[in-house]
PDB file of N, CA and C in Angstrom:
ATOM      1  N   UNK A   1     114.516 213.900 156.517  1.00  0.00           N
ATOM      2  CA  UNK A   1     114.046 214.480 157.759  1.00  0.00           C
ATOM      3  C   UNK A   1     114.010 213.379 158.811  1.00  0.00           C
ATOM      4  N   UNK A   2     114.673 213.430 160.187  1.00  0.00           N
ATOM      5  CA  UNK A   2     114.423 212.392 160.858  1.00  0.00           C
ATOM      6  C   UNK A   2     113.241 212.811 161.405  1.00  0.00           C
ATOM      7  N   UNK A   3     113.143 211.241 161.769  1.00  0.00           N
ATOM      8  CA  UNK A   3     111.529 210.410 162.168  1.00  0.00           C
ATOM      9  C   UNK A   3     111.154 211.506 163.369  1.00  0.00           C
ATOM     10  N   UNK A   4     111.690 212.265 164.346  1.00  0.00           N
ATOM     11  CA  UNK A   4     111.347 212.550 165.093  1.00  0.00           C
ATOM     12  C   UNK A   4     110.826 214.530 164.755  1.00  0.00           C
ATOM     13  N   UNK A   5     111.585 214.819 163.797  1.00  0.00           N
ATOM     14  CA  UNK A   5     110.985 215.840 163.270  1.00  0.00           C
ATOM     15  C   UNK A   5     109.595 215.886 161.919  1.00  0.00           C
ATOM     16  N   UNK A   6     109.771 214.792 161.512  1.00  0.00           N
ATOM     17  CA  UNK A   6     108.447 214.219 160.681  1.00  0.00           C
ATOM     18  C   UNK A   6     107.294 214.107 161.653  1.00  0.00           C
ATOM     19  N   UNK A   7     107.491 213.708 162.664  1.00  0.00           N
ATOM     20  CA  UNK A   7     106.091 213.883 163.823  1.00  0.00           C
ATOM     21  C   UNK A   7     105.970 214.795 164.470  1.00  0.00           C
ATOM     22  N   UNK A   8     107.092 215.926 164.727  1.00  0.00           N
ATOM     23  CA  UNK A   8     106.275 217.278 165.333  1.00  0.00           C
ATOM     24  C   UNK A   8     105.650 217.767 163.703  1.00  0.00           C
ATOM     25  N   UNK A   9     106.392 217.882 162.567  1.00  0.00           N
ATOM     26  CA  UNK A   9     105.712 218.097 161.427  1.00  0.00           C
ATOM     27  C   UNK A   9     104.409 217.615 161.616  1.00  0.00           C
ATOM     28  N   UNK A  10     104.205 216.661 161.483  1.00  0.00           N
ATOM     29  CA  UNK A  10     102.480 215.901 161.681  1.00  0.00           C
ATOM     30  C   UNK A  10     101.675 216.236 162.532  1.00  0.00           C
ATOM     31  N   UNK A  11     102.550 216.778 163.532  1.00  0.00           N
ATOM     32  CA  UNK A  11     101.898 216.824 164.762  1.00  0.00           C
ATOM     33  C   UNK A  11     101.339 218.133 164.647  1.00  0.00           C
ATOM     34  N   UNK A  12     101.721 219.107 164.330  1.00  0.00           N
ATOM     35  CA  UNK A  12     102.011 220.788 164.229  1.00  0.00           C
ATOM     36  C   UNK A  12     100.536 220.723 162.998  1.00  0.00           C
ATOM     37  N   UNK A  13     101.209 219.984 161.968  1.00  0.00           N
ATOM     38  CA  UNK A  13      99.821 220.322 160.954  1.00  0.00           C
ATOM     39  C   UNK A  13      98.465 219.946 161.507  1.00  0.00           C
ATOM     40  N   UNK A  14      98.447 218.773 162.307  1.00  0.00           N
ATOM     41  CA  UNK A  14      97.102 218.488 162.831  1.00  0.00           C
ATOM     42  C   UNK A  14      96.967 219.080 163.694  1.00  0.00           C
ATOM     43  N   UNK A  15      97.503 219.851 164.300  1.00  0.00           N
ATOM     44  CA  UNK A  15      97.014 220.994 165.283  1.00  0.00           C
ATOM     45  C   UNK A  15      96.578 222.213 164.660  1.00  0.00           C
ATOM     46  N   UNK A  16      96.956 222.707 164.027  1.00  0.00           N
ATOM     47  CA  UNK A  16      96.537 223.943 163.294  1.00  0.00           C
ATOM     48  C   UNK A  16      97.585 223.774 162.040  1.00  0.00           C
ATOM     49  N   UNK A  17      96.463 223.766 160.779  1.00  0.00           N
ATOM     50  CA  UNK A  17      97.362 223.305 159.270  1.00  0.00           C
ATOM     51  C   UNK A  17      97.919 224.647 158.803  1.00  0.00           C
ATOM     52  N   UNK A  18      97.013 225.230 159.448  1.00  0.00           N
ATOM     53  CA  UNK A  18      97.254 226.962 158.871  1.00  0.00           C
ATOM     54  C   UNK A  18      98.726 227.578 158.989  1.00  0.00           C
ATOM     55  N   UNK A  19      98.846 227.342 160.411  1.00  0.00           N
ATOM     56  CA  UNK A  19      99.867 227.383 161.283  1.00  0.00           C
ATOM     57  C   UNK A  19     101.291 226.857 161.866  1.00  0.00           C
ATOM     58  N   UNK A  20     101.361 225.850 160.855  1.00  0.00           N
ATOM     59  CA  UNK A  20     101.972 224.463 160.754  1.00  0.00           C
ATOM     60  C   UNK A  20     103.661 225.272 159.774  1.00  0.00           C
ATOM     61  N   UNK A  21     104.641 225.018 160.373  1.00  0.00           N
ATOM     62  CA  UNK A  21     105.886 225.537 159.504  1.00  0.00           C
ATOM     63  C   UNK A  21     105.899 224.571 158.152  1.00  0.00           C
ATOM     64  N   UNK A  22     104.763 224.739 157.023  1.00  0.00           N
ATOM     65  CA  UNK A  22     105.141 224.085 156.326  1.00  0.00           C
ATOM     66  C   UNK A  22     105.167 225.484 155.092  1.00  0.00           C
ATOM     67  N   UNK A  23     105.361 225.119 153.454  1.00  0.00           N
ATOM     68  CA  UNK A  23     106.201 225.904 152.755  1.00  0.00           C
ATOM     69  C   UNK A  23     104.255 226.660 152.302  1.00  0.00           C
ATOM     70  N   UNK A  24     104.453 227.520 151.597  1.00  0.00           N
ATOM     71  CA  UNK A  24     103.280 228.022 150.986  1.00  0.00           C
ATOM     72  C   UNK A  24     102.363 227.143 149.856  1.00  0.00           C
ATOM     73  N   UNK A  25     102.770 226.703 149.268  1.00  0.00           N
ATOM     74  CA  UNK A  25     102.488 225.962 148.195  1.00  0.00           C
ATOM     75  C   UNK A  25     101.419 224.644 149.490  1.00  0.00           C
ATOM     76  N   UNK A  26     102.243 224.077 149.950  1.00  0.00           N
ATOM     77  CA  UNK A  26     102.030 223.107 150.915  1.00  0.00           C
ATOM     78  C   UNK A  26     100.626 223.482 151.721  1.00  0.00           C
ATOM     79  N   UNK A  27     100.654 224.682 152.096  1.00  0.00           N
ATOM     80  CA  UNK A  27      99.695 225.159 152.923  1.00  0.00           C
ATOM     81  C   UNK A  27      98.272 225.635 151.813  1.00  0.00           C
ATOM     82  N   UNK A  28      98.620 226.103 150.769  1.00  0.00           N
ATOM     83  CA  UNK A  28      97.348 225.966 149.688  1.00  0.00           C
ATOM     84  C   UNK A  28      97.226 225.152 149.616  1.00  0.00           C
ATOM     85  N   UNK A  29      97.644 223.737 149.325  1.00  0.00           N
ATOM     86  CA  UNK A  29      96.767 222.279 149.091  1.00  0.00           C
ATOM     87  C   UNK A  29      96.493 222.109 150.535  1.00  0.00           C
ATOM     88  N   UNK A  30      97.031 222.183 151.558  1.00  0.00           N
ATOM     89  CA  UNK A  30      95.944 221.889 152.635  1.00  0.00           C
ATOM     90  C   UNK A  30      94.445 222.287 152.809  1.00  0.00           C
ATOM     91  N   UNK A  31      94.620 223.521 152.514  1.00  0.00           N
ATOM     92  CA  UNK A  31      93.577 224.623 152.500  1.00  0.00           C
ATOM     93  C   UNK A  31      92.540 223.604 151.513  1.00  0.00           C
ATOM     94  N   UNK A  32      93.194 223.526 150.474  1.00  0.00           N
ATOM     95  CA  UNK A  32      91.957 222.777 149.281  1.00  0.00           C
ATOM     96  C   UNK A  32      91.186 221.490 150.065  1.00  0.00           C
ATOM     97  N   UNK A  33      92.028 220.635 150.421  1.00  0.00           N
ATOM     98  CA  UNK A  33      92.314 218.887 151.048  1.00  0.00           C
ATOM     99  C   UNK A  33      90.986 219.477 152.125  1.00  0.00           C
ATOM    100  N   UNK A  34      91.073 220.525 153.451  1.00  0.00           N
ATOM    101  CA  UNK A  34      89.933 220.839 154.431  1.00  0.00           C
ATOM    102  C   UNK A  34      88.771 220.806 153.698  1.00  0.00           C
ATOM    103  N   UNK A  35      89.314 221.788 152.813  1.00  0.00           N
ATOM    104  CA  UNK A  35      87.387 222.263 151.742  1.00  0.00           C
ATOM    105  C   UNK A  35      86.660 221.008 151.229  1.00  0.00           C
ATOM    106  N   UNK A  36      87.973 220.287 150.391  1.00  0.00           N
ATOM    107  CA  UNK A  36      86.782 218.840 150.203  1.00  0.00           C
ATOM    108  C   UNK A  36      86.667 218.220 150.920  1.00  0.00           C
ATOM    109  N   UNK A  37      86.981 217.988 152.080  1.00  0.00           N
ATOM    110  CA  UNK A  37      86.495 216.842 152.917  1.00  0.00           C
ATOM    111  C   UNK A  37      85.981 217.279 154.557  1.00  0.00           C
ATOM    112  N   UNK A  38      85.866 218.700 154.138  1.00  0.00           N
ATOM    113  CA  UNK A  38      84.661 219.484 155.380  1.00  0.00           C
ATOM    114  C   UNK A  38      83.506 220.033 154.705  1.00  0.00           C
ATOM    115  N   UNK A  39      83.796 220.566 153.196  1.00  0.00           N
ATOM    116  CA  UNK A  39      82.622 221.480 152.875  1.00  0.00           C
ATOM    117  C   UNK A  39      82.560 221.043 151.202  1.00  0.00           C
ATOM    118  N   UNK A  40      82.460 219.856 151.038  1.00  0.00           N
ATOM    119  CA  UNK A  40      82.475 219.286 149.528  1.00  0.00           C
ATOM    120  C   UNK A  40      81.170 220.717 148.443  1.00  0.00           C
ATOM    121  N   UNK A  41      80.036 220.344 149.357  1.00  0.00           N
ATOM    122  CA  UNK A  41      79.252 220.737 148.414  1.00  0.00           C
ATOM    123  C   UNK A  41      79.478 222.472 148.140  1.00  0.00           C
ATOM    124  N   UNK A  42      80.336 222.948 148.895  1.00  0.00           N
ATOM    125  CA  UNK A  42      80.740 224.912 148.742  1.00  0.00           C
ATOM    126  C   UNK A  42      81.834 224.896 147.856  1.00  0.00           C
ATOM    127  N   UNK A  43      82.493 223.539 147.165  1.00  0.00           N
ATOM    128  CA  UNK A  43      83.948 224.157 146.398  1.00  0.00           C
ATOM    129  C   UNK A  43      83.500 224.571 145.364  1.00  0.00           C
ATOM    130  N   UNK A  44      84.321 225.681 145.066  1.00  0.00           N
ATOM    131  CA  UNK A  44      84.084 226.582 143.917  1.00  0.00           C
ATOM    132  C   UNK A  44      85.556 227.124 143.094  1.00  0.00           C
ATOM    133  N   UNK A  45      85.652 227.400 142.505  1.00  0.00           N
ATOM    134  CA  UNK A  45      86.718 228.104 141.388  1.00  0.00           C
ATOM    135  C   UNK A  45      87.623 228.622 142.506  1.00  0.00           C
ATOM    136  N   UNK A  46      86.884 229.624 143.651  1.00  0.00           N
ATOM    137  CA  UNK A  46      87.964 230.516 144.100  1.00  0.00           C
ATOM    138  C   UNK A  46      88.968 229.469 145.213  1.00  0.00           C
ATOM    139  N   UNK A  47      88.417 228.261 144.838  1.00  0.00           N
ATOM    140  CA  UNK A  47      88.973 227.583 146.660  1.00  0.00           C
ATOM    141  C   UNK A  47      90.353 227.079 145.477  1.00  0.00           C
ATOM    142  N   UNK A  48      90.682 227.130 144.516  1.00  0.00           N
ATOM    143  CA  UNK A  48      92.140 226.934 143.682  1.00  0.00           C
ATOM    144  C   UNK A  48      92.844 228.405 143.492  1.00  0.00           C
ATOM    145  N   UNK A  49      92.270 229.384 143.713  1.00  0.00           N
ATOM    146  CA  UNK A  49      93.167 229.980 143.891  1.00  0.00           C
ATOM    147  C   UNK A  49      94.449 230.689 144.599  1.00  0.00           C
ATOM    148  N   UNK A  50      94.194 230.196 145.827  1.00  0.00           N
ATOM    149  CA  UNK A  50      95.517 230.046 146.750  1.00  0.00           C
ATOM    150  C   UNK A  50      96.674 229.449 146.449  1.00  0.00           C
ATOM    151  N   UNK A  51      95.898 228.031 145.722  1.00  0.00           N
ATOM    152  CA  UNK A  51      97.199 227.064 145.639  1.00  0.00           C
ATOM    153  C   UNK A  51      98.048 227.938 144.218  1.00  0.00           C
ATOM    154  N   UNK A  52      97.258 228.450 142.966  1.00  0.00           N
ATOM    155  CA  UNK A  52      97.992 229.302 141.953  1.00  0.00           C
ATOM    156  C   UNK A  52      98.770 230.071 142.334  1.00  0.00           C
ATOM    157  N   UNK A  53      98.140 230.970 143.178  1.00  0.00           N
ATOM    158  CA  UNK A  53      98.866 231.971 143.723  1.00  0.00           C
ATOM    159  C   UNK A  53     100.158 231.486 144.845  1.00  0.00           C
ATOM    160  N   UNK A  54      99.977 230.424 145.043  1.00  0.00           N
ATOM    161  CA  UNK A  54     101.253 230.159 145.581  1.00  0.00           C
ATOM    162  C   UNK A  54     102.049 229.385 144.614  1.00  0.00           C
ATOM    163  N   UNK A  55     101.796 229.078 143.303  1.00  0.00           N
ATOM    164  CA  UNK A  55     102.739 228.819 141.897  1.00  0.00           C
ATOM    165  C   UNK A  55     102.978 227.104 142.075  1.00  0.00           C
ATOM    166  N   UNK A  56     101.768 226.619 142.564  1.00  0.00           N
ATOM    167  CA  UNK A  56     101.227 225.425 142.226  1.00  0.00           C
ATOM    168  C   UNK A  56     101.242 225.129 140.951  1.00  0.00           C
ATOM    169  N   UNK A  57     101.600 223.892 140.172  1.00  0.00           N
ATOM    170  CA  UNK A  57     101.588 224.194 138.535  1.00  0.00           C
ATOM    171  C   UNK A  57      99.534 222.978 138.608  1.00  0.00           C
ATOM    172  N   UNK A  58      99.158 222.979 137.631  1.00  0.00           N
ATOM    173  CA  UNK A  58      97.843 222.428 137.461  1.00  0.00           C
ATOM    174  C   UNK A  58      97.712 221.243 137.253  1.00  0.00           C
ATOM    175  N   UNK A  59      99.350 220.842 136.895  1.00  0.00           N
ATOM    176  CA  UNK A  59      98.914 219.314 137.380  1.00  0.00           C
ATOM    177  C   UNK A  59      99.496 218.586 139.088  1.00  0.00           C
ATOM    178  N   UNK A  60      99.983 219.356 139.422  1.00  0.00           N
ATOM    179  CA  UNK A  60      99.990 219.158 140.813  1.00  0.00           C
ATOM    180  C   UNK A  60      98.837 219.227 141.480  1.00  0.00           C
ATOM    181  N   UNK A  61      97.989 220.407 141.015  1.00  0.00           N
ATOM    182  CA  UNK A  61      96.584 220.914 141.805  1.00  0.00           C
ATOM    183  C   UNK A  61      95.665 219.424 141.276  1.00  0.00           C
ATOM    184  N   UNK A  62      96.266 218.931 140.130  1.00  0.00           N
ATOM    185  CA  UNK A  62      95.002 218.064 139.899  1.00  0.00           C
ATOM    186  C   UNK A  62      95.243 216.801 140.504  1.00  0.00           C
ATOM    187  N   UNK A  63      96.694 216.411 140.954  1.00  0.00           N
ATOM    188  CA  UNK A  63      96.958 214.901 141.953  1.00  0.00           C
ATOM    189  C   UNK A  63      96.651 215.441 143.098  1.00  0.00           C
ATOM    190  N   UNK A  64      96.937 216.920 143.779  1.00  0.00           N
ATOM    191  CA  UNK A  64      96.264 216.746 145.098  1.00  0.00           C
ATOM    192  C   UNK A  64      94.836 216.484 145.039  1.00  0.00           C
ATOM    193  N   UNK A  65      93.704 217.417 143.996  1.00  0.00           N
ATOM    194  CA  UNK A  65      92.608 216.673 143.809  1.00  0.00           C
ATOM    195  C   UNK A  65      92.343 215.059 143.852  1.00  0.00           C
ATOM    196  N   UNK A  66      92.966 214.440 142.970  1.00  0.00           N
ATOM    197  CA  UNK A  66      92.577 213.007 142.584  1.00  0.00           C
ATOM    198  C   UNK A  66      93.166 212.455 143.956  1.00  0.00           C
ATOM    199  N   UNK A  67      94.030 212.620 144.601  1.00  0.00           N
ATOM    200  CA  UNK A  67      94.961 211.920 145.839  1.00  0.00           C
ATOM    201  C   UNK A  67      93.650 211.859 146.908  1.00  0.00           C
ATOM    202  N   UNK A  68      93.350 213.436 147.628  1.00  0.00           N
ATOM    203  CA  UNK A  68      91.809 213.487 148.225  1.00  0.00           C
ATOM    204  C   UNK A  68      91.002 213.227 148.218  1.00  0.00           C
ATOM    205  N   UNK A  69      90.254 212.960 146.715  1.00  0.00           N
ATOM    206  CA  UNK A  69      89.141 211.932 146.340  1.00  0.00           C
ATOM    207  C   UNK A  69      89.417 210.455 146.920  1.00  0.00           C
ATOM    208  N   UNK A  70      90.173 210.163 146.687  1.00  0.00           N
ATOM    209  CA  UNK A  70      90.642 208.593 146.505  1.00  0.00           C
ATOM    210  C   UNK A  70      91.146 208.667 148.121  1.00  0.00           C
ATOM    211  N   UNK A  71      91.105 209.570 149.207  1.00  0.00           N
ATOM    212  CA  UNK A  71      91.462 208.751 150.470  1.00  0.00           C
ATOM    213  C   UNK A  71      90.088 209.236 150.965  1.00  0.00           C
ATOM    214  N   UNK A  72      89.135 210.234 150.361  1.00  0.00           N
ATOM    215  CA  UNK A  72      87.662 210.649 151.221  1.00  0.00           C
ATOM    216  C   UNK A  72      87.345 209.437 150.935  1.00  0.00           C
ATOM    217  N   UNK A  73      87.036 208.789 149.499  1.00  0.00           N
ATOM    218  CA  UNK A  73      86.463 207.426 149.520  1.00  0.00           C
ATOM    219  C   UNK A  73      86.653 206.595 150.308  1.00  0.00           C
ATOM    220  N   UNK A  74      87.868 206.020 150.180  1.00  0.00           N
ATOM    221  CA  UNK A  74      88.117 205.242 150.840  1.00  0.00           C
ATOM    222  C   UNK A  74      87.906 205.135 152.213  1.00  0.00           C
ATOM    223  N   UNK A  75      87.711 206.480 152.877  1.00  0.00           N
ATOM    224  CA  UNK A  75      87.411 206.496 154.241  1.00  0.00           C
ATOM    225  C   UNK A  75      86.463 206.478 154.206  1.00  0.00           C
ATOM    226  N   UNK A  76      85.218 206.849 153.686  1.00  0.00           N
ATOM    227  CA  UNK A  76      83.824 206.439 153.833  1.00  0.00           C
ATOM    228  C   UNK A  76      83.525 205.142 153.985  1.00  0.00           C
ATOM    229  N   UNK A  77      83.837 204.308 152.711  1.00  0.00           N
ATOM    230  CA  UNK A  77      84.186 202.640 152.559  1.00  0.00           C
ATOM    231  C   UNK A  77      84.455 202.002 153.981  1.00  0.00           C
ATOM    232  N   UNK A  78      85.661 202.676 154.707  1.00  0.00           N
ATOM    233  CA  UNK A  78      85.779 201.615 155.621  1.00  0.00           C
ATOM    234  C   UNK A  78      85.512 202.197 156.872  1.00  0.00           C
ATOM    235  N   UNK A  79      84.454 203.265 156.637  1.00  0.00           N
ATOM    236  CA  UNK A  79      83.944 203.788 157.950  1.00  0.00           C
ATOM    237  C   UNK A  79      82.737 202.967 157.972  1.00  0.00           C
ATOM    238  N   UNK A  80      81.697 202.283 156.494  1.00  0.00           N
ATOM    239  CA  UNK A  80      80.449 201.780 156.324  1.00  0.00           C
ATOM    240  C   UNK A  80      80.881 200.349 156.449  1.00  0.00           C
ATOM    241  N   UNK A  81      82.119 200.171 156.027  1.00  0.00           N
ATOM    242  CA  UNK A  81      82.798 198.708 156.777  1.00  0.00           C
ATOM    243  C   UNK A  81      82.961 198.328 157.883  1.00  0.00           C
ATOM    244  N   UNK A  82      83.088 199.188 158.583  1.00  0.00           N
ATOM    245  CA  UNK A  82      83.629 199.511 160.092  1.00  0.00           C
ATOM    246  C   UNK A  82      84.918 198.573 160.437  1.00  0.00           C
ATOM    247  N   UNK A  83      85.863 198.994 159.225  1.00  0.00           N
ATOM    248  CA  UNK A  83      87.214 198.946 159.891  1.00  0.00           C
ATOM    249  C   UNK A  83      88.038 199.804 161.013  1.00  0.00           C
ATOM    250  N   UNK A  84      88.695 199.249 160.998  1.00  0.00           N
ATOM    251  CA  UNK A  84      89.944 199.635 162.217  1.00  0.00           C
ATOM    252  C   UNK A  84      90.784 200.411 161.845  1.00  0.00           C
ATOM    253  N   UNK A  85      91.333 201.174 162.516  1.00  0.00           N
ATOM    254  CA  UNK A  85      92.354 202.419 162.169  1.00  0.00           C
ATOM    255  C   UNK A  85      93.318 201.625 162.484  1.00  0.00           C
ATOM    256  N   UNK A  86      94.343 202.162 161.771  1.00  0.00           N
ATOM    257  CA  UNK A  86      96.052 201.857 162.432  1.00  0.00           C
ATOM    258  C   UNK A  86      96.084 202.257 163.390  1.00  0.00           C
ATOM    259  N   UNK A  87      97.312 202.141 164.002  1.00  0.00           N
ATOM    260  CA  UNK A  87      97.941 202.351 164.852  1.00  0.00           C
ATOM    261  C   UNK A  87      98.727 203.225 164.908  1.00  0.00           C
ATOM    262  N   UNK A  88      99.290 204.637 165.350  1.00  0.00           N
ATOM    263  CA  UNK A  88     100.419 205.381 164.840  1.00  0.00           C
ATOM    264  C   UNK A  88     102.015 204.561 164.125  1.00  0.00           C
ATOM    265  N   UNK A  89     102.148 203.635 164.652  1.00  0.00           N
ATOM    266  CA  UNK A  89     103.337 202.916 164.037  1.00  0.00           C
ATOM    267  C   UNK A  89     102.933 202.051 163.010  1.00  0.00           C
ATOM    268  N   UNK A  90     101.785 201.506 162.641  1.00  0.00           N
ATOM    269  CA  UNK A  90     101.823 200.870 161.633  1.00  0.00           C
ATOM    270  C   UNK A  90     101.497 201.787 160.667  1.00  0.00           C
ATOM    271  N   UNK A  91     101.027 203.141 160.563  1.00  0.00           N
ATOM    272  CA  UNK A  91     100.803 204.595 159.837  1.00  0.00           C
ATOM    273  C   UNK A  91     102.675 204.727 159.077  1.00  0.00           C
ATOM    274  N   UNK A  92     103.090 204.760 160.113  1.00  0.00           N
ATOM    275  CA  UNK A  92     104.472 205.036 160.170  1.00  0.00           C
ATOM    276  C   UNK A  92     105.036 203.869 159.388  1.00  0.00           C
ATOM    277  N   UNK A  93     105.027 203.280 159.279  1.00  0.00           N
ATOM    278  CA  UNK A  93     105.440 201.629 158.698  1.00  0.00           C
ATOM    279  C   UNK A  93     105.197 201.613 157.257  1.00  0.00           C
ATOM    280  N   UNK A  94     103.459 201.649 156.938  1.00  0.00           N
ATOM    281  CA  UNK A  94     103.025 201.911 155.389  1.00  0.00           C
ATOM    282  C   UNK A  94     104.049 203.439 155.052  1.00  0.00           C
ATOM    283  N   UNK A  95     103.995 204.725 155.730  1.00  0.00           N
ATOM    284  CA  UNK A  95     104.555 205.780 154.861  1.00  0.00           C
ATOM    285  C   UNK A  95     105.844 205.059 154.623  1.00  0.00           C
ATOM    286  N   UNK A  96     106.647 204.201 155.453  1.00  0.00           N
ATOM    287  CA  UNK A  96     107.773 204.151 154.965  1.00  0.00           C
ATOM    288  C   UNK A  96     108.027 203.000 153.623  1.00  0.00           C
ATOM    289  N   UNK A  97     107.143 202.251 153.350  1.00  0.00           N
ATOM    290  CA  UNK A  97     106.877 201.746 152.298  1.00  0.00           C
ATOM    291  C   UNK A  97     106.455 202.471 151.350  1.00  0.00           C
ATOM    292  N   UNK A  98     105.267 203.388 151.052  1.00  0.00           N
ATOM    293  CA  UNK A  98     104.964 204.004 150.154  1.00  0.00           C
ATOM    294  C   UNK A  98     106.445 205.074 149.511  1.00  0.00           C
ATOM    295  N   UNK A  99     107.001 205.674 150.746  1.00  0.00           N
ATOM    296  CA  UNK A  99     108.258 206.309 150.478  1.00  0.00           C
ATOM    297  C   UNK A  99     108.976 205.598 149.586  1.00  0.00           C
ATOM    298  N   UNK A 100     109.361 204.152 149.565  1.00  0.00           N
ATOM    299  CA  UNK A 100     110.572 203.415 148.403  1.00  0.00           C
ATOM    300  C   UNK A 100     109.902 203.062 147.773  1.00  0.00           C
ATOM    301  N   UNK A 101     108.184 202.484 147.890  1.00  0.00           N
ATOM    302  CA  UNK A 101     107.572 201.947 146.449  1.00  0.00           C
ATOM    303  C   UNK A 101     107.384 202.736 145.596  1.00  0.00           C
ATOM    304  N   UNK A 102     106.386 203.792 146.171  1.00  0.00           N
ATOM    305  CA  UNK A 102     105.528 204.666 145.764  1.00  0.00           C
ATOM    306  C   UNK A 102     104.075 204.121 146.386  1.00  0.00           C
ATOM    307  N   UNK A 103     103.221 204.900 145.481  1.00  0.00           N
ATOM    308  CA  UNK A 103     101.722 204.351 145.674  1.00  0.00           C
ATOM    309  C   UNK A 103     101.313 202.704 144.677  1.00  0.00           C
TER     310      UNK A 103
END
């Protein structure tokens, strides 16, 4: 995907995720990703069933889990740190590293 359609992508989901041309599957783990990190203490059984019903397999549902944990933390961490955000291009810089390393 070029770089310039990867940021209306980005751009589109952070405007409304709901609403965002992304695939179904995609849009149930968003849905999950809001719930834990707007309304941790309300998740319940039914907040996975979107992503099933959109034929999510369960271990996918369980790295988007573990993936979300591990960036809510971390953002707490360096919100009580009071680090610094990137920059949109250095955002852009790490994805393109994580893209050929991985994580």
């Amino acid at each position: 995907m070029p770089r310039s359609d990867a940021d209306a992508l980005v751009q589109a989901v952070q405007a409304s995720w709901s609403d965002a041309p992304v695939s179904p599957p995609v849009r149930a783990a968003l849905g999950l990703i809001v719930e834990m990190a707007e309304r941790p203490a309300g998740l319940s059984a039914h907040h996975f069933a979107p992503l099933r019903d959109a034929g999510v397999p369960e271990a996918a549902i369980a790295e988007v889990i573990e993936i979300c944990a591990a960036f809510l933390i971390i953002s707490r961490v360096a919100d009580a740190m009071g680090f610094d955000i990137q920059t949109p291009e250095n955002f852009r810089t790490s994805a393109r590293i994580l893209l050929m390393r991985g994580y």
